[in-house]
N, C-alpha and C. Protein backbone atom coordinates (compact mmCIF):
# COMPACT_ATOMS: atom_id res chain seq x y z
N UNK A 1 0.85 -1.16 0.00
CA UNK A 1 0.00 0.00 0.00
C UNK A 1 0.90 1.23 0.00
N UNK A 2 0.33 2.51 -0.87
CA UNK A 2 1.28 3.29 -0.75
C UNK A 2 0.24 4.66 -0.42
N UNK A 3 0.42 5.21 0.69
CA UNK A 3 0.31 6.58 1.47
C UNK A 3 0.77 7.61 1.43
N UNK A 4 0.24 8.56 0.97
CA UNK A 4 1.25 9.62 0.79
C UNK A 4 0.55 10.94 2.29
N UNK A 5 1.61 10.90 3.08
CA UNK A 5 0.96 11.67 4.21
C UNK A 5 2.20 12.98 4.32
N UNK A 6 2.30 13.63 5.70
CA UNK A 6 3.13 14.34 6.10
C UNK A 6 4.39 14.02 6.88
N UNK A 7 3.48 12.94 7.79
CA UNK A 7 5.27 12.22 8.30
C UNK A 7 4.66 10.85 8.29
N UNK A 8 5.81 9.80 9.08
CA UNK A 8 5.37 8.73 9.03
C UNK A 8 4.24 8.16 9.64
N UNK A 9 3.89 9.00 11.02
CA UNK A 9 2.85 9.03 12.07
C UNK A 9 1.67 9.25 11.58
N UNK A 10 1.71 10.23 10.47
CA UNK A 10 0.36 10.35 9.82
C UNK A 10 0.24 9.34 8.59
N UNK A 11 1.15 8.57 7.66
CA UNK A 11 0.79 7.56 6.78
C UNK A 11 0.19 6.14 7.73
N UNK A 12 0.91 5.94 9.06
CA UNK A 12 0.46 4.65 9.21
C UNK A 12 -1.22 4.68 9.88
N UNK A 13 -1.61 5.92 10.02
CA UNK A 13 -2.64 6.83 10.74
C UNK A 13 -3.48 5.99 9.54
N UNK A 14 -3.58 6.66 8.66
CA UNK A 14 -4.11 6.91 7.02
C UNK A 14 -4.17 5.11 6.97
N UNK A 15 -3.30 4.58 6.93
CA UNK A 15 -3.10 3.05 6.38
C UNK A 15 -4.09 2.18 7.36
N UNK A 16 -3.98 2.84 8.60
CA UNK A 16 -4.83 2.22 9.49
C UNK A 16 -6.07 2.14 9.49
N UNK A 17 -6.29 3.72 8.84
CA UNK A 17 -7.77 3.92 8.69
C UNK A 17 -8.35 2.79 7.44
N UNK A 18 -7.92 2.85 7.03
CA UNK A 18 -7.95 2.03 5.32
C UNK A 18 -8.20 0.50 5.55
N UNK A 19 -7.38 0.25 6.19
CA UNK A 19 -7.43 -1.52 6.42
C UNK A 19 -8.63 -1.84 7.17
N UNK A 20 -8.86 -0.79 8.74
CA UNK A 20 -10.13 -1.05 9.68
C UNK A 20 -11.71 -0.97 8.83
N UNK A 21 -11.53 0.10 7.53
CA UNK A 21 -12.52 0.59 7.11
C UNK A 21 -13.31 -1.05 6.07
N UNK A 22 -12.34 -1.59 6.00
CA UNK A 22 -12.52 -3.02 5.02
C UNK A 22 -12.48 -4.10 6.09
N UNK A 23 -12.48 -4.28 6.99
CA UNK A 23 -12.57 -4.95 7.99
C UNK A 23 -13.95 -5.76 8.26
N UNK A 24 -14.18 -6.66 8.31
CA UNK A 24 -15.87 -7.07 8.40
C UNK A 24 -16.41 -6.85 9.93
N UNK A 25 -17.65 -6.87 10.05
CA UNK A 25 -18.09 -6.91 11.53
C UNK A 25 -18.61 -7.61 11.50
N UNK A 26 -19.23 -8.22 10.89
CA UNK A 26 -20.14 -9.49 10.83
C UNK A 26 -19.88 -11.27 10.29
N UNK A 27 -19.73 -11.83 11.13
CA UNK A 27 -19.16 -13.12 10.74
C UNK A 27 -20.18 -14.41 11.28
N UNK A 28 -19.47 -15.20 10.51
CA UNK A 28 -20.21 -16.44 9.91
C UNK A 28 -19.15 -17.45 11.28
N UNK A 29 -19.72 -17.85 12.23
CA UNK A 29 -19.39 -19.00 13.41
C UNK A 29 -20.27 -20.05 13.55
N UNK A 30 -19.33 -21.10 13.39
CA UNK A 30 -19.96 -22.49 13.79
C UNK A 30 -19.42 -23.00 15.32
N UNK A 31 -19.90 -23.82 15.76
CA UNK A 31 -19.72 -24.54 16.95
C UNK A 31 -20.04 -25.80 16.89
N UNK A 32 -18.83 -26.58 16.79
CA UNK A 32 -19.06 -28.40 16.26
C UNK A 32 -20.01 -28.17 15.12
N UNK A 33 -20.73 -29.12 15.67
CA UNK A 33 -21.34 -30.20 14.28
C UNK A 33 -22.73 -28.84 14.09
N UNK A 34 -23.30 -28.18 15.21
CA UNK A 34 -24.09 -26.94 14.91
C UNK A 34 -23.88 -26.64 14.16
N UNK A 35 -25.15 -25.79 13.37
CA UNK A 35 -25.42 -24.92 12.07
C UNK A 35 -24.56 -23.62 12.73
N UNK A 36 -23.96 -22.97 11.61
CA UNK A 36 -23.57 -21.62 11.36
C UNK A 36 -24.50 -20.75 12.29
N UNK A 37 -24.13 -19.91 12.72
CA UNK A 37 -24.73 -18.79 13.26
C UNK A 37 -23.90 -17.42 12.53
N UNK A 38 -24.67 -16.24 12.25
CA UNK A 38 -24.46 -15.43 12.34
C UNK A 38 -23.89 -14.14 13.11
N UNK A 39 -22.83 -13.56 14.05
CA UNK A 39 -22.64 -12.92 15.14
C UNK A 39 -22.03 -11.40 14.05
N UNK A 40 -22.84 -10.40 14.77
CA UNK A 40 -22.44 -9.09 14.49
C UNK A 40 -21.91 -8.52 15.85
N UNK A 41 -20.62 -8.19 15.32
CA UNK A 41 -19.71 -7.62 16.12
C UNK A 41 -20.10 -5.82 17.04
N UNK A 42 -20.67 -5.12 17.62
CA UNK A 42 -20.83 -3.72 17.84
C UNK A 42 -19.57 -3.05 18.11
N UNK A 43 -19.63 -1.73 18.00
CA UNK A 43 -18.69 -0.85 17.85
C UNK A 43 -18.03 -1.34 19.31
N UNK A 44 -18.47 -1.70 20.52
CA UNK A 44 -18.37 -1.83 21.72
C UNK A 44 -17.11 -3.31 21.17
N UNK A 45 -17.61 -4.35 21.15
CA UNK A 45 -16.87 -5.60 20.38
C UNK A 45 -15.68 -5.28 19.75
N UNK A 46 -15.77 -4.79 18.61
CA UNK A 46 -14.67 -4.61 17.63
C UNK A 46 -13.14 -3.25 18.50
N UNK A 47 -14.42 -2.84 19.51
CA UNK A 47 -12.88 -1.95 20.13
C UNK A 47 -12.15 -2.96 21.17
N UNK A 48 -13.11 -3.55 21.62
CA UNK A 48 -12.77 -4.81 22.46
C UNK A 48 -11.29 -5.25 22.27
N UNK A 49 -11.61 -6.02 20.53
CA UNK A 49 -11.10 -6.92 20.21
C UNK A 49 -9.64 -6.19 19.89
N UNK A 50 -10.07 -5.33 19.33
CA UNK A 50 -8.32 -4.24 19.34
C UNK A 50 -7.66 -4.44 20.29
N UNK A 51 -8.66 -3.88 21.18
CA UNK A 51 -7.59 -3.77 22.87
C UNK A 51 -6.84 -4.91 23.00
N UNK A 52 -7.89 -6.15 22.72
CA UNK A 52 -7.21 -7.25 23.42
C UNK A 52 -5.91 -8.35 22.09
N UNK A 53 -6.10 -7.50 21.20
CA UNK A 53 -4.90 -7.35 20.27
C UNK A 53 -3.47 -7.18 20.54
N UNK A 54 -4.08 -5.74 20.85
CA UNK A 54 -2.74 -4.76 21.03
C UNK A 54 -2.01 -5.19 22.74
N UNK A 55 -3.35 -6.07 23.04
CA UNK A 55 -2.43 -6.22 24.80
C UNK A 55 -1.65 -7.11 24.94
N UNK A 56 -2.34 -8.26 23.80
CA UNK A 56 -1.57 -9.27 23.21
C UNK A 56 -0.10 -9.56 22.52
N UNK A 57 0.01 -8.47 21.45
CA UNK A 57 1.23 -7.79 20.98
C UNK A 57 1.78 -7.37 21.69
N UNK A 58 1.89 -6.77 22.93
CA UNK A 58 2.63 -6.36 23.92
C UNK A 58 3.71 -6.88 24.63
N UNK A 59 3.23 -8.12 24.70
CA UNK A 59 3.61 -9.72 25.95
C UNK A 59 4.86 -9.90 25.05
């Protein structure tokens, strides 16, 4: 991907925005031999899941 920003702080800003914006919220989960379910992620969820990303990446 190529960004054209002001410094580097603002391209990976920009790149970040870009990737989250294509990001799905809504996914397709099974559990064993169960049918598919549907789970939509809320804005509440998906910041969640960052956090517990980035807390992850940390370790």
């Amino acid at each position: 991907m190529i960004v054209e920003a002001n410094d580097q702080k603002d391209a990976a800003m920009r790149a970040y925005s870009v990737i989250h914006d294509v990001t799905p919220d809504t996914f397709e989960v099974r559990d064993g031999d169960a049918p598919s379910q549907r789970v939509l992620l809320s804005e509440e969820d998906q910041d969640e899941a960052l956090r517990r990303t980035l807390h992850s990446a940390k370790r």
